[in-house]
N, C-alpha and C. Protein backbone atom coordinates (compact mmCIF):
# COMPACT_ATOMS: atom_id res chain seq x y z
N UNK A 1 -35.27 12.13 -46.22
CA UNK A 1 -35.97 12.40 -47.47
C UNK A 1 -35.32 11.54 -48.55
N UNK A 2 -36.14 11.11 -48.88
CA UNK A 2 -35.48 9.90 -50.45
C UNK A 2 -35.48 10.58 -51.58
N UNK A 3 -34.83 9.89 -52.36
CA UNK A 3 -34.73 11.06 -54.02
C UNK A 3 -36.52 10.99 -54.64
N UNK A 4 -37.18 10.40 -54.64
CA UNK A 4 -38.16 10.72 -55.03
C UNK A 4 -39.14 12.27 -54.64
N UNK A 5 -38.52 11.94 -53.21
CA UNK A 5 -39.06 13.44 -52.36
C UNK A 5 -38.48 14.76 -52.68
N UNK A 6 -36.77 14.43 -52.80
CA UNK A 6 -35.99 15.34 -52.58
C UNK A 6 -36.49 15.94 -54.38
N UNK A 7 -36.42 14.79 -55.46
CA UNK A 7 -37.13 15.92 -56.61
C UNK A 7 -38.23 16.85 -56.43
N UNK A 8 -39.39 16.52 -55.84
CA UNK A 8 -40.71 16.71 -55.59
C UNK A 8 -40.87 18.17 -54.96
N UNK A 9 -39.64 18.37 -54.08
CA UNK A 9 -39.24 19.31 -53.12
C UNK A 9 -39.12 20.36 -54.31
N UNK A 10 -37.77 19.98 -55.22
CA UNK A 10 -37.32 20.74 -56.25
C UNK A 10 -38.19 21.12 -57.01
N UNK A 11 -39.11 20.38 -58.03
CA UNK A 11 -39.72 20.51 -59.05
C UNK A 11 -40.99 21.50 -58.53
N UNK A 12 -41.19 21.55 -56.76
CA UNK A 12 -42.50 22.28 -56.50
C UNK A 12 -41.81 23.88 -55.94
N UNK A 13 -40.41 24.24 -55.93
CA UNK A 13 -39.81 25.33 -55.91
C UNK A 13 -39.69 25.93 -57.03
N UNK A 14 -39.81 24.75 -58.39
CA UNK A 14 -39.44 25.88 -59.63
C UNK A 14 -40.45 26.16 -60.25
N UNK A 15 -42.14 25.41 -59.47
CA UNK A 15 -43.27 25.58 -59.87
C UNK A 15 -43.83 27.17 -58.78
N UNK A 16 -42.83 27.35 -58.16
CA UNK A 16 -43.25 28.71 -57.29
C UNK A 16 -42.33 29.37 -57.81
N UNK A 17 -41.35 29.66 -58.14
CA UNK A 17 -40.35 30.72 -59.20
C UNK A 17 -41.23 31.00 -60.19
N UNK A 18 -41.46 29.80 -60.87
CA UNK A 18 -42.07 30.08 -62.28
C UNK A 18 -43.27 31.05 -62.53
N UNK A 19 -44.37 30.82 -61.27
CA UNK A 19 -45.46 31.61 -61.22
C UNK A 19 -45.30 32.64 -60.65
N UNK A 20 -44.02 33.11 -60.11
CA UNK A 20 -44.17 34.69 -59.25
C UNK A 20 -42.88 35.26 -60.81
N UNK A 21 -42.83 34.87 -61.63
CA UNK A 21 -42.05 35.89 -62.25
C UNK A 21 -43.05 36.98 -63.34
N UNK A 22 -42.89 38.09 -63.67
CA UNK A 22 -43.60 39.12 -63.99
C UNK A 22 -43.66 39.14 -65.42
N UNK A 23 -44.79 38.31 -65.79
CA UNK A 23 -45.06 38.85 -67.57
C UNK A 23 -45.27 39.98 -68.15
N UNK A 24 -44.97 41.12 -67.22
CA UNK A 24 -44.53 42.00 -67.86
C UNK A 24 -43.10 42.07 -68.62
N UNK A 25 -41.97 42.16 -67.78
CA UNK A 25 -40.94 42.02 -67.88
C UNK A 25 -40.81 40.65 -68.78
N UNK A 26 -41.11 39.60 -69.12
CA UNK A 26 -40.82 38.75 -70.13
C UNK A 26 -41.66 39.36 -71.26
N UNK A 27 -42.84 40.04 -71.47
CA UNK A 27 -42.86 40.69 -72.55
C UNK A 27 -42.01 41.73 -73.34
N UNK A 28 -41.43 42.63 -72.28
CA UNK A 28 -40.45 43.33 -72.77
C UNK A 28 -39.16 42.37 -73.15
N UNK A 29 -38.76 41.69 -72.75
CA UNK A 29 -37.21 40.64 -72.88
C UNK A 29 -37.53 39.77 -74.40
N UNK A 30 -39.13 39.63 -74.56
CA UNK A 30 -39.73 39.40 -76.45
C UNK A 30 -39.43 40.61 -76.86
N UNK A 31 -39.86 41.61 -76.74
CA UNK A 31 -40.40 42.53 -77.66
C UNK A 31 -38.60 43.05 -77.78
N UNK A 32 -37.81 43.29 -76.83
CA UNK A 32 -36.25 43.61 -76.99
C UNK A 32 -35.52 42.52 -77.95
N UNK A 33 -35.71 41.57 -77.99
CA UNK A 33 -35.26 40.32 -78.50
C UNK A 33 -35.81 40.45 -80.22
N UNK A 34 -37.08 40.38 -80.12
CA UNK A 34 -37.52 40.46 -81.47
C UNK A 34 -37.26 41.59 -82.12
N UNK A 35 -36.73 43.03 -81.83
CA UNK A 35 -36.40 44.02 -82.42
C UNK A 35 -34.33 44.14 -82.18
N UNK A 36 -34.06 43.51 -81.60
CA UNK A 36 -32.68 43.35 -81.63
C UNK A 36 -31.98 43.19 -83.64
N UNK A 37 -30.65 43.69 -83.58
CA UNK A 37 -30.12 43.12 -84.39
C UNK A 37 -29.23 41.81 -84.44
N UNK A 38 -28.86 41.81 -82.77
CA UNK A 38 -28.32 40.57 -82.71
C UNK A 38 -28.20 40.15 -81.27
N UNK A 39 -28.17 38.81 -80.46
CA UNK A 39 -28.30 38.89 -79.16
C UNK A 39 -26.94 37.66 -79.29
N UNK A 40 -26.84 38.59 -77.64
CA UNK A 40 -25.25 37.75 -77.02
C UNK A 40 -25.87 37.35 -75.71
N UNK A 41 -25.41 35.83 -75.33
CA UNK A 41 -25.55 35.42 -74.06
C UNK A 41 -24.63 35.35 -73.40
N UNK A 42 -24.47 35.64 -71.91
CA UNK A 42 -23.17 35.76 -71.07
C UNK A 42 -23.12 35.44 -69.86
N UNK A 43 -22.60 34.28 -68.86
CA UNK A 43 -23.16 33.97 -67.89
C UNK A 43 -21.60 33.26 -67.37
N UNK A 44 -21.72 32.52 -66.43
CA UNK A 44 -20.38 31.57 -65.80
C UNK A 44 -21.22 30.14 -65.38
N UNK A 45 -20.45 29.43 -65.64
CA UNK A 45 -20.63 27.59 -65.39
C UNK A 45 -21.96 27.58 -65.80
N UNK A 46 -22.63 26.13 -64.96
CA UNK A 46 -24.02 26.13 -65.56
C UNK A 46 -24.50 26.59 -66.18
N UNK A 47 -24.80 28.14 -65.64
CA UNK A 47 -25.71 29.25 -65.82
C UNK A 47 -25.51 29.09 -67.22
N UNK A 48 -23.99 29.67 -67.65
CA UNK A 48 -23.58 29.67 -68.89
C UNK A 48 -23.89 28.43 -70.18
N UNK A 49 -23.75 27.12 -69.69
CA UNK A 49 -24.27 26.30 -70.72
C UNK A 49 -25.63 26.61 -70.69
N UNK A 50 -26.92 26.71 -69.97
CA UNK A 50 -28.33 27.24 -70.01
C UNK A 50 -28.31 28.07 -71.13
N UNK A 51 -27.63 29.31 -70.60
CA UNK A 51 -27.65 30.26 -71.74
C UNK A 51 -27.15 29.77 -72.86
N UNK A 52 -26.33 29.58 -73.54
CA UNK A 52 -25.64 28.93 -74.47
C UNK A 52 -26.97 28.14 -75.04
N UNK A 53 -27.60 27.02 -74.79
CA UNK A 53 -29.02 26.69 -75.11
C UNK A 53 -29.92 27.61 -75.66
N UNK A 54 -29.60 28.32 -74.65
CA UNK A 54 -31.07 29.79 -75.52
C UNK A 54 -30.42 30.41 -77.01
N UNK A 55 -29.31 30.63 -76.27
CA UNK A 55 -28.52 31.22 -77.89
C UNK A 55 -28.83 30.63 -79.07
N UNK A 56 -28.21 29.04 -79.20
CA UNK A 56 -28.58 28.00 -79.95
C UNK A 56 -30.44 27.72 -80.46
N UNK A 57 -31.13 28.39 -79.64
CA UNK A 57 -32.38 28.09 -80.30
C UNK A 57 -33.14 29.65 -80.66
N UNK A 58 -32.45 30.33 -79.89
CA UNK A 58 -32.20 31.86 -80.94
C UNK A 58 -31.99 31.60 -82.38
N UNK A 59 -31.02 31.06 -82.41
CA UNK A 59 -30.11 30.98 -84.05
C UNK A 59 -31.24 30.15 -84.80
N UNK A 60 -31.97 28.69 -83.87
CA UNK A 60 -32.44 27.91 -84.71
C UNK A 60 -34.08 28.78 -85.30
N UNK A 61 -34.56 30.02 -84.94
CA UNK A 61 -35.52 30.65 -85.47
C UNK A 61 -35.35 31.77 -86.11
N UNK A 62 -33.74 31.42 -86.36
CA UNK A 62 -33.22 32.91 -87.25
C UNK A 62 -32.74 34.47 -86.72
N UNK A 63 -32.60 34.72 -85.07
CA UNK A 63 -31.72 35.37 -84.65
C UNK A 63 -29.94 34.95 -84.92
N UNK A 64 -29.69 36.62 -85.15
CA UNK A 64 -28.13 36.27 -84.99
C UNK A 64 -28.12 36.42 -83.73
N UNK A 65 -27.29 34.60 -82.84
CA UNK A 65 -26.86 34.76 -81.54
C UNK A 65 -25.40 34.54 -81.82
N UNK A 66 -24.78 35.03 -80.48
CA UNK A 66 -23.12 34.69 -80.10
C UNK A 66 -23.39 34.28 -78.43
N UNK A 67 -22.60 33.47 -78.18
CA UNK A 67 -21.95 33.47 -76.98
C UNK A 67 -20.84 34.30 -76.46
N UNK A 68 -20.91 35.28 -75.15
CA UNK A 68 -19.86 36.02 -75.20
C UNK A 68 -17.94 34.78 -75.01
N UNK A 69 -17.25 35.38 -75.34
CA UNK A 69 -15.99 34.50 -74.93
C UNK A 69 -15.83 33.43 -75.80
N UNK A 70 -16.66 33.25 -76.95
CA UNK A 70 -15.85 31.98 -77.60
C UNK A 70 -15.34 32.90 -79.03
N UNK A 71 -14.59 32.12 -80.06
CA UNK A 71 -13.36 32.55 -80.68
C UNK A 71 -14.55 33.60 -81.93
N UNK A 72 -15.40 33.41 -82.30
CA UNK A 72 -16.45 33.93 -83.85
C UNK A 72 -17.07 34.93 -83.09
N UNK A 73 -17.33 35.32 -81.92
CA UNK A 73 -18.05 36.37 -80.88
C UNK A 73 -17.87 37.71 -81.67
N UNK A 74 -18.52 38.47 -82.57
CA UNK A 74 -18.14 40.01 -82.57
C UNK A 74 -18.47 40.91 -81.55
N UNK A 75 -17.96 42.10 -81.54
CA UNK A 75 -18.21 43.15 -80.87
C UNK A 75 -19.46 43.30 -80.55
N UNK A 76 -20.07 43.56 -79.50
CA UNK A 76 -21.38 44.10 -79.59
C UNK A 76 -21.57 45.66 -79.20
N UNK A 77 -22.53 46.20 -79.64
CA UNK A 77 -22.86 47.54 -80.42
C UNK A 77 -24.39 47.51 -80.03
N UNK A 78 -24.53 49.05 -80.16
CA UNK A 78 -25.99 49.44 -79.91
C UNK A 78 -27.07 48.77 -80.99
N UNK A 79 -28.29 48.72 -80.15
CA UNK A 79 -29.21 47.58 -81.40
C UNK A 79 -29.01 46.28 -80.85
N UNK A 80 -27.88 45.57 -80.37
CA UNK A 80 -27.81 44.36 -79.66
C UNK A 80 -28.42 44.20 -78.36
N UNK A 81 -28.96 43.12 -77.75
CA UNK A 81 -28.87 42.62 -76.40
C UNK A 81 -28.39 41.53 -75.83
N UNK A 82 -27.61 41.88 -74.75
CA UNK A 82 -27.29 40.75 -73.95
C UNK A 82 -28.37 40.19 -72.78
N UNK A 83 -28.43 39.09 -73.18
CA UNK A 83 -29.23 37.91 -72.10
C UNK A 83 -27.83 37.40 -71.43
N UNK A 84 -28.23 37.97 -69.49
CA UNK A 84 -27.46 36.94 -68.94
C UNK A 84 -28.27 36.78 -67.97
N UNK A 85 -27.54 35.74 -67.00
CA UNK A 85 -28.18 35.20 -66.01
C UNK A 85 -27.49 35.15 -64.92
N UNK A 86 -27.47 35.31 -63.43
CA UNK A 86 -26.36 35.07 -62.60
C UNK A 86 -27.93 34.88 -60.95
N UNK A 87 -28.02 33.75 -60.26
CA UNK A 87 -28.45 33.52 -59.29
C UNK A 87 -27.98 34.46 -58.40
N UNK A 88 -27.12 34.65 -57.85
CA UNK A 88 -26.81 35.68 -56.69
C UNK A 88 -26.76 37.00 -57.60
N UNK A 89 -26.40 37.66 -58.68
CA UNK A 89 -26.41 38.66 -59.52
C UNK A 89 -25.15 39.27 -59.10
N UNK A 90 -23.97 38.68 -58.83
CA UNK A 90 -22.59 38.83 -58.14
C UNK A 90 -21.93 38.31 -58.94
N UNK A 91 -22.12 37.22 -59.96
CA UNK A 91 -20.99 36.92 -60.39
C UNK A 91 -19.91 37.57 -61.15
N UNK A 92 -19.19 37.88 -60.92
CA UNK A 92 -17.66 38.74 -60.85
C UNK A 92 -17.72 39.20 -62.79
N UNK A 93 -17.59 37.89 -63.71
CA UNK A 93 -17.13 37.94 -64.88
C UNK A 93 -19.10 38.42 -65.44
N UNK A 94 -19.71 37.90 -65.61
CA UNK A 94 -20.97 38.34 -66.35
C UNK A 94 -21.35 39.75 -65.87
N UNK A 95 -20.70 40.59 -64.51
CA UNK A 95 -21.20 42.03 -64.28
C UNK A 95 -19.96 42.30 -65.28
N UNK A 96 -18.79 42.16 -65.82
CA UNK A 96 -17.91 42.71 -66.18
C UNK A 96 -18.21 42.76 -67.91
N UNK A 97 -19.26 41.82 -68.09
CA UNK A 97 -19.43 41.62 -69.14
C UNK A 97 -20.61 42.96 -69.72
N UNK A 98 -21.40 42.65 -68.61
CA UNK A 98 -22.67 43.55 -68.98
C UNK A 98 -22.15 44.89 -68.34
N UNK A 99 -21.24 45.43 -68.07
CA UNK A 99 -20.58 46.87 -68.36
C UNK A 99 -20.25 47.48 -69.40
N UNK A 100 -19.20 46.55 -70.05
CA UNK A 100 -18.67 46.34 -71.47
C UNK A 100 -20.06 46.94 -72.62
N UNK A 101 -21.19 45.90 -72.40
CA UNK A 101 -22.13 45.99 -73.07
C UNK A 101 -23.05 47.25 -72.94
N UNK A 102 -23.20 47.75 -71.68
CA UNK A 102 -24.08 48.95 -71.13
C UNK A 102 -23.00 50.12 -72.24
N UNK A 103 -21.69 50.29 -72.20
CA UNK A 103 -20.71 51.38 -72.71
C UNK A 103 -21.21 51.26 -74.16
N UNK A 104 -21.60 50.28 -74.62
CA UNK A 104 -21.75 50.13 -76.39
C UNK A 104 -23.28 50.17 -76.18
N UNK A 105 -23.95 50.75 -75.15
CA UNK A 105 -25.40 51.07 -75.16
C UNK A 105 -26.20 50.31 -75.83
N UNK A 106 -25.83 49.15 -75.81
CA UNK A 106 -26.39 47.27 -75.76
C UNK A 106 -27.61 47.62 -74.58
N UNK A 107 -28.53 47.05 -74.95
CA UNK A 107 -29.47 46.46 -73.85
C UNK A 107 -30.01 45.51 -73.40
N UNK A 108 -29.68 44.95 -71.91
CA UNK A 108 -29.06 44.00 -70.93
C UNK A 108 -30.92 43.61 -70.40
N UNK A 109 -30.44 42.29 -70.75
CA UNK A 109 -31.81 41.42 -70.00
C UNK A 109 -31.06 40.40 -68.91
N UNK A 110 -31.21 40.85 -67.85
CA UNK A 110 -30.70 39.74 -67.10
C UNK A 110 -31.82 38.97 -66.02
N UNK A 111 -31.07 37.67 -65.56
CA UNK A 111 -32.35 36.82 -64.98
C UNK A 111 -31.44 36.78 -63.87
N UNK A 112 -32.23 37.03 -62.53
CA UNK A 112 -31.30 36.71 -61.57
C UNK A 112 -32.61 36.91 -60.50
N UNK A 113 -32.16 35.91 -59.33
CA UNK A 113 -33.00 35.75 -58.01
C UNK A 113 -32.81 37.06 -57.35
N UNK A 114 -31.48 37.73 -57.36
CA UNK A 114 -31.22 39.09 -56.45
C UNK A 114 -31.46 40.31 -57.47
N UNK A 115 -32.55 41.33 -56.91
CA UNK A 115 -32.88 42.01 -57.86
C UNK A 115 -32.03 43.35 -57.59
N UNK A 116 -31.73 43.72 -56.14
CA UNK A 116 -31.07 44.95 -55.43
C UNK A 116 -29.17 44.52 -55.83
N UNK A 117 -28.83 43.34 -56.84
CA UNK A 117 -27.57 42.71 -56.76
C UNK A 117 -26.76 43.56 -57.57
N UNK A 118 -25.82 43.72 -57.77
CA UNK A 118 -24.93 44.73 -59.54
C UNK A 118 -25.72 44.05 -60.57
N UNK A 119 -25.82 43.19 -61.07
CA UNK A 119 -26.75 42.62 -62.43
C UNK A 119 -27.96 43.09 -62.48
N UNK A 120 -29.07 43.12 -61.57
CA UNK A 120 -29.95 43.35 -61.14
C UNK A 120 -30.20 45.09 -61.67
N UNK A 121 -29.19 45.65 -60.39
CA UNK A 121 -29.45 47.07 -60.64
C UNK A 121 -28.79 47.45 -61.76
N UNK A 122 -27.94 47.01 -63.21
CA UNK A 122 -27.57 47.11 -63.96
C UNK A 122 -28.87 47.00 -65.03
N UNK A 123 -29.51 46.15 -65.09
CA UNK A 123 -30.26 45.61 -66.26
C UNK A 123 -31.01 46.21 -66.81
N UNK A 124 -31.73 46.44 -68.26
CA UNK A 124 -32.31 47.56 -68.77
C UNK A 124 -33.96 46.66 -68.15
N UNK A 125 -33.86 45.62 -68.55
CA UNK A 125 -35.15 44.34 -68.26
C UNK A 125 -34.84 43.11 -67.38
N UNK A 126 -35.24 42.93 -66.33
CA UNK A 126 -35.04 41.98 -65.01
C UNK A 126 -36.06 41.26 -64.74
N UNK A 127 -35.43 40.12 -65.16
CA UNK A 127 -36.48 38.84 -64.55
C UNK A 127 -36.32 38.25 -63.25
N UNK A 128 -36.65 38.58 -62.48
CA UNK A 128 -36.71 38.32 -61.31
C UNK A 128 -37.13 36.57 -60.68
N UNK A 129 -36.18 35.63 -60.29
CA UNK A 129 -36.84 34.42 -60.21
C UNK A 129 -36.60 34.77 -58.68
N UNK A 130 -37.74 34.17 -57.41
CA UNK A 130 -37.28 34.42 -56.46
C UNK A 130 -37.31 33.08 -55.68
N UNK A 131 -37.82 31.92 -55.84
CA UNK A 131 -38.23 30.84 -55.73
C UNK A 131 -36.89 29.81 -54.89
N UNK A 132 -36.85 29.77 -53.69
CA UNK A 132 -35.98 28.52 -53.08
C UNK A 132 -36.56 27.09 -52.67
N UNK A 133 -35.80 26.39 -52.45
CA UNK A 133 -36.11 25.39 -52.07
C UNK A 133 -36.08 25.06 -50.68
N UNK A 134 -36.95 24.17 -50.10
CA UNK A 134 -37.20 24.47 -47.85
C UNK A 134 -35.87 24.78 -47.57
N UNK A 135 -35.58 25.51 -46.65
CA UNK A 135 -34.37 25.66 -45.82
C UNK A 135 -33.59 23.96 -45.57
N UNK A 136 -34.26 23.50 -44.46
CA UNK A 136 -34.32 22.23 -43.95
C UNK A 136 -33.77 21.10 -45.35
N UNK A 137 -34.44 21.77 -46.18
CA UNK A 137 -34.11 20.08 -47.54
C UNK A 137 -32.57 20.63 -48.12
N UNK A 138 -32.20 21.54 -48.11
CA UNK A 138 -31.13 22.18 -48.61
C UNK A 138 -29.90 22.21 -47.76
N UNK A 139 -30.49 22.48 -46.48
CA UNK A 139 -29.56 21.83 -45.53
C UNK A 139 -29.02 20.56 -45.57
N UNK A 140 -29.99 19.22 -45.18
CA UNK A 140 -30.13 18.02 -45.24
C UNK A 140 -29.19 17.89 -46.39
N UNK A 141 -29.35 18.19 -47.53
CA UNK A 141 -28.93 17.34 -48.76
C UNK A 141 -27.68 18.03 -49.41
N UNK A 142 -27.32 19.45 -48.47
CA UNK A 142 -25.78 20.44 -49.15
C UNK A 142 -26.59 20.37 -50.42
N UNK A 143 -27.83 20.88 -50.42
CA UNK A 143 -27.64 21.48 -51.94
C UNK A 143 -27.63 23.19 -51.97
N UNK A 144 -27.80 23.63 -53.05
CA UNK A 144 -27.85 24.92 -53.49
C UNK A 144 -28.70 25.86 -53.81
N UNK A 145 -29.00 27.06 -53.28
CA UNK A 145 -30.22 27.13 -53.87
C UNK A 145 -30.08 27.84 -55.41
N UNK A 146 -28.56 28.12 -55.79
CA UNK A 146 -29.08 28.31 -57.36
C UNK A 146 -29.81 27.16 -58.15
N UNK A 147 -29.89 25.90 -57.33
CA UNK A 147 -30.16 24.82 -58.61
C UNK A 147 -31.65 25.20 -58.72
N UNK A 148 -32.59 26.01 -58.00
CA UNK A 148 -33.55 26.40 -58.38
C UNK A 148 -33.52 26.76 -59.20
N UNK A 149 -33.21 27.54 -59.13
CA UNK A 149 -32.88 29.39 -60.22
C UNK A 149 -32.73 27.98 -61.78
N UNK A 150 -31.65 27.30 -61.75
CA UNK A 150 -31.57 26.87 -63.08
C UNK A 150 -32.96 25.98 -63.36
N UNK A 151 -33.65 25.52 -62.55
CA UNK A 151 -34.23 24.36 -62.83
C UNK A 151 -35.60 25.40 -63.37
N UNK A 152 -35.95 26.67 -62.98
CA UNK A 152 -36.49 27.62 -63.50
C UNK A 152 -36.02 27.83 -65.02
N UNK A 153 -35.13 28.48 -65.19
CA UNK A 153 -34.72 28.92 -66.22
C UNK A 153 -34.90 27.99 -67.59
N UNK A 154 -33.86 26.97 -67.61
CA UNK A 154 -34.37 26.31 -68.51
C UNK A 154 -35.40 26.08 -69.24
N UNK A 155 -36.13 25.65 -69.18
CA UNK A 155 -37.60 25.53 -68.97
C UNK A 155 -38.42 27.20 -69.78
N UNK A 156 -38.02 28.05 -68.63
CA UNK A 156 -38.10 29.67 -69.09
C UNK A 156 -37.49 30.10 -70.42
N UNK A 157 -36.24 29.60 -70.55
CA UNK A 157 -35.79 29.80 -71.99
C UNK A 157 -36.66 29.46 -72.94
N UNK A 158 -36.83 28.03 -73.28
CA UNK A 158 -37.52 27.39 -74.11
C UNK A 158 -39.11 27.74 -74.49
N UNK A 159 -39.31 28.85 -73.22
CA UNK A 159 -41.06 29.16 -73.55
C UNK A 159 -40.74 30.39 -74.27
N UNK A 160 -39.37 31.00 -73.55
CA UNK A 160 -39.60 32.68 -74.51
C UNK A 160 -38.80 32.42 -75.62
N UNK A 161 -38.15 31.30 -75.97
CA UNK A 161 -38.16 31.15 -77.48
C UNK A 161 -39.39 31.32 -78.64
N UNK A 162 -40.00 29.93 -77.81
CA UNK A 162 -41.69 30.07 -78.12
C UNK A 162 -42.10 30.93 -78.69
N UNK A 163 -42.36 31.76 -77.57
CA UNK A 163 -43.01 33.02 -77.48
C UNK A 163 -42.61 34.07 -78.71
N UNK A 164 -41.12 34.33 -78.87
CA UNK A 164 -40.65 35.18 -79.80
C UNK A 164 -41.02 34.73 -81.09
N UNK A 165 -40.57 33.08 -81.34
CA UNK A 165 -41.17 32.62 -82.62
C UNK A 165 -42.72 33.14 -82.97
N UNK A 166 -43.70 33.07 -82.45
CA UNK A 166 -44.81 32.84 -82.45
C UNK A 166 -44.75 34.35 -82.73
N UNK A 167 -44.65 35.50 -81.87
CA UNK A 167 -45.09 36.68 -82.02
C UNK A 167 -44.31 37.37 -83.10
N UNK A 168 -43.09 37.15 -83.46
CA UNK A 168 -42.67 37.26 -84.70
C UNK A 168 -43.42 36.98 -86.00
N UNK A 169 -43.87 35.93 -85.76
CA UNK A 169 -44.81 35.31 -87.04
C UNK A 169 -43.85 34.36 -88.14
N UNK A 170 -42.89 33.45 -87.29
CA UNK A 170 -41.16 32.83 -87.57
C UNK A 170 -42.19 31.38 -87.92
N UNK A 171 -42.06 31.20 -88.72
CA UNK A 171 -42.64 29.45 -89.30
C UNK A 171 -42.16 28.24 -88.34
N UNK A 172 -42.73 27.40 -87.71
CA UNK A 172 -42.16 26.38 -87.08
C UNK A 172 -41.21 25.29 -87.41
N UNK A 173 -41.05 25.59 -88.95
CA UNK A 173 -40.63 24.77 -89.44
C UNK A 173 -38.87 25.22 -89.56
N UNK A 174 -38.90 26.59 -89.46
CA UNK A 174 -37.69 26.87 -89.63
C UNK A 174 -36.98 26.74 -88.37
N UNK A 175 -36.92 26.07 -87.17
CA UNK A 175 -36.18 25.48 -86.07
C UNK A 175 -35.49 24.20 -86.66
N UNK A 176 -36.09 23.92 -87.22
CA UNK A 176 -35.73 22.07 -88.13
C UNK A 176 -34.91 22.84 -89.01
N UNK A 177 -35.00 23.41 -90.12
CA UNK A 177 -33.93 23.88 -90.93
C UNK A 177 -32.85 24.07 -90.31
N UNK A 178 -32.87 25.03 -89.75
CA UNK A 178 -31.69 25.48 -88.83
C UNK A 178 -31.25 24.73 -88.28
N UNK A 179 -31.66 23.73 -87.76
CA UNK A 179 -30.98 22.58 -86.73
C UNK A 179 -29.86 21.78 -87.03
N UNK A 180 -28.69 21.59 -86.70
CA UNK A 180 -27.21 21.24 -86.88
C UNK A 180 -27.83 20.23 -87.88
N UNK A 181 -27.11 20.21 -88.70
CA UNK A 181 -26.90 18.75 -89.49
C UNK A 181 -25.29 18.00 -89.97
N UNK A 182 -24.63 18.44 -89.30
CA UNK A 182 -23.38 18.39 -89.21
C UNK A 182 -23.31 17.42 -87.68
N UNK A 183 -23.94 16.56 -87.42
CA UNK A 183 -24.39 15.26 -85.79
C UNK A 183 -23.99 14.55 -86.29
């Protein structure tokens, strides 16, 4: 398989994630988001810069976001939600995170391929991506199948930004305001 294929492979796995995930559940993960007082994202590697992205375009339509773990992070408290994300829904530090958060009766949107996983069965709202890539191409090439899961997500972020802007009734213009000018 040549890289032209081996994308083709990819890009038509995150076009089958994308369509089996439940607009129900992304309506609720708006409607939690847009009534939040403030949202925290919390995840490990990748996952974590993804999220970190959403945060950042949270902020740029006028949510207060934090990233959990960096130094300005406050406490989070009831009225908040955490958005995380974890592909296997195992990862060690983001279940430890969204405990923390469940005790301050925070409510937990998490995105994860394993829905029966601790994240999974933790979450108040679960987006379920279930979408891999062929056995055989993943073999062949040692890849992963979280790189689905991200190649989903991304993408997913940026629409339920969208989405929140829009159903909020948030001006388009105020993403540009907000936008670093300190580059």
């Amino acid at each position: 398989m040549n890289s032209r294929e081996l994308r083709t492979a990819a890009l038509q796995a995150a076009v089958r994630g994308a369509e089996s995930i439940d607009e129900t559940q992304i309506q609720k993960a708006i409607d939690a988001i847009i009534a939040s007082k403030r949202v925290f994202v919390a995840g490990a590697g990748r996952t974590l810069l993804f999220l970190k992205a959403l945060g950042m375009n949270l902020m740029q339509i006028g949510k207060l976001s934090y990233a959990v773990g960096e130094i300005a992070t406050p406490s989070i408290r009831k009225g908040d939600v955490l958005i995380c994300a974890s592909w296997s829904g195992t990862t060690r530090v983001t279940n430890i995170f969204v405990q923390q958060a469940k005790k301050e009766d925070a409510t937990i949107i998490a995105f994860t391929a394993h829905k029966d996983s601790p994240l999974g069965e933790a979450a108040d709202i679960l987006i379920e991506i279930t979408a891999e890539m062929d056995p055989e191409v993943v073999k062949e090439h040692e890849m992963y199948n979280g790189y689905t899961f991200d190649h989903i997500v991304v993408p997913l972020y940026d629409c339920l930004v969208a989405s929140i802007r829009q159903q909020a009734g948030i001006p388009g213009d105020i993403m540009h305001y907000n936008h670093a000018n300190m580059e």
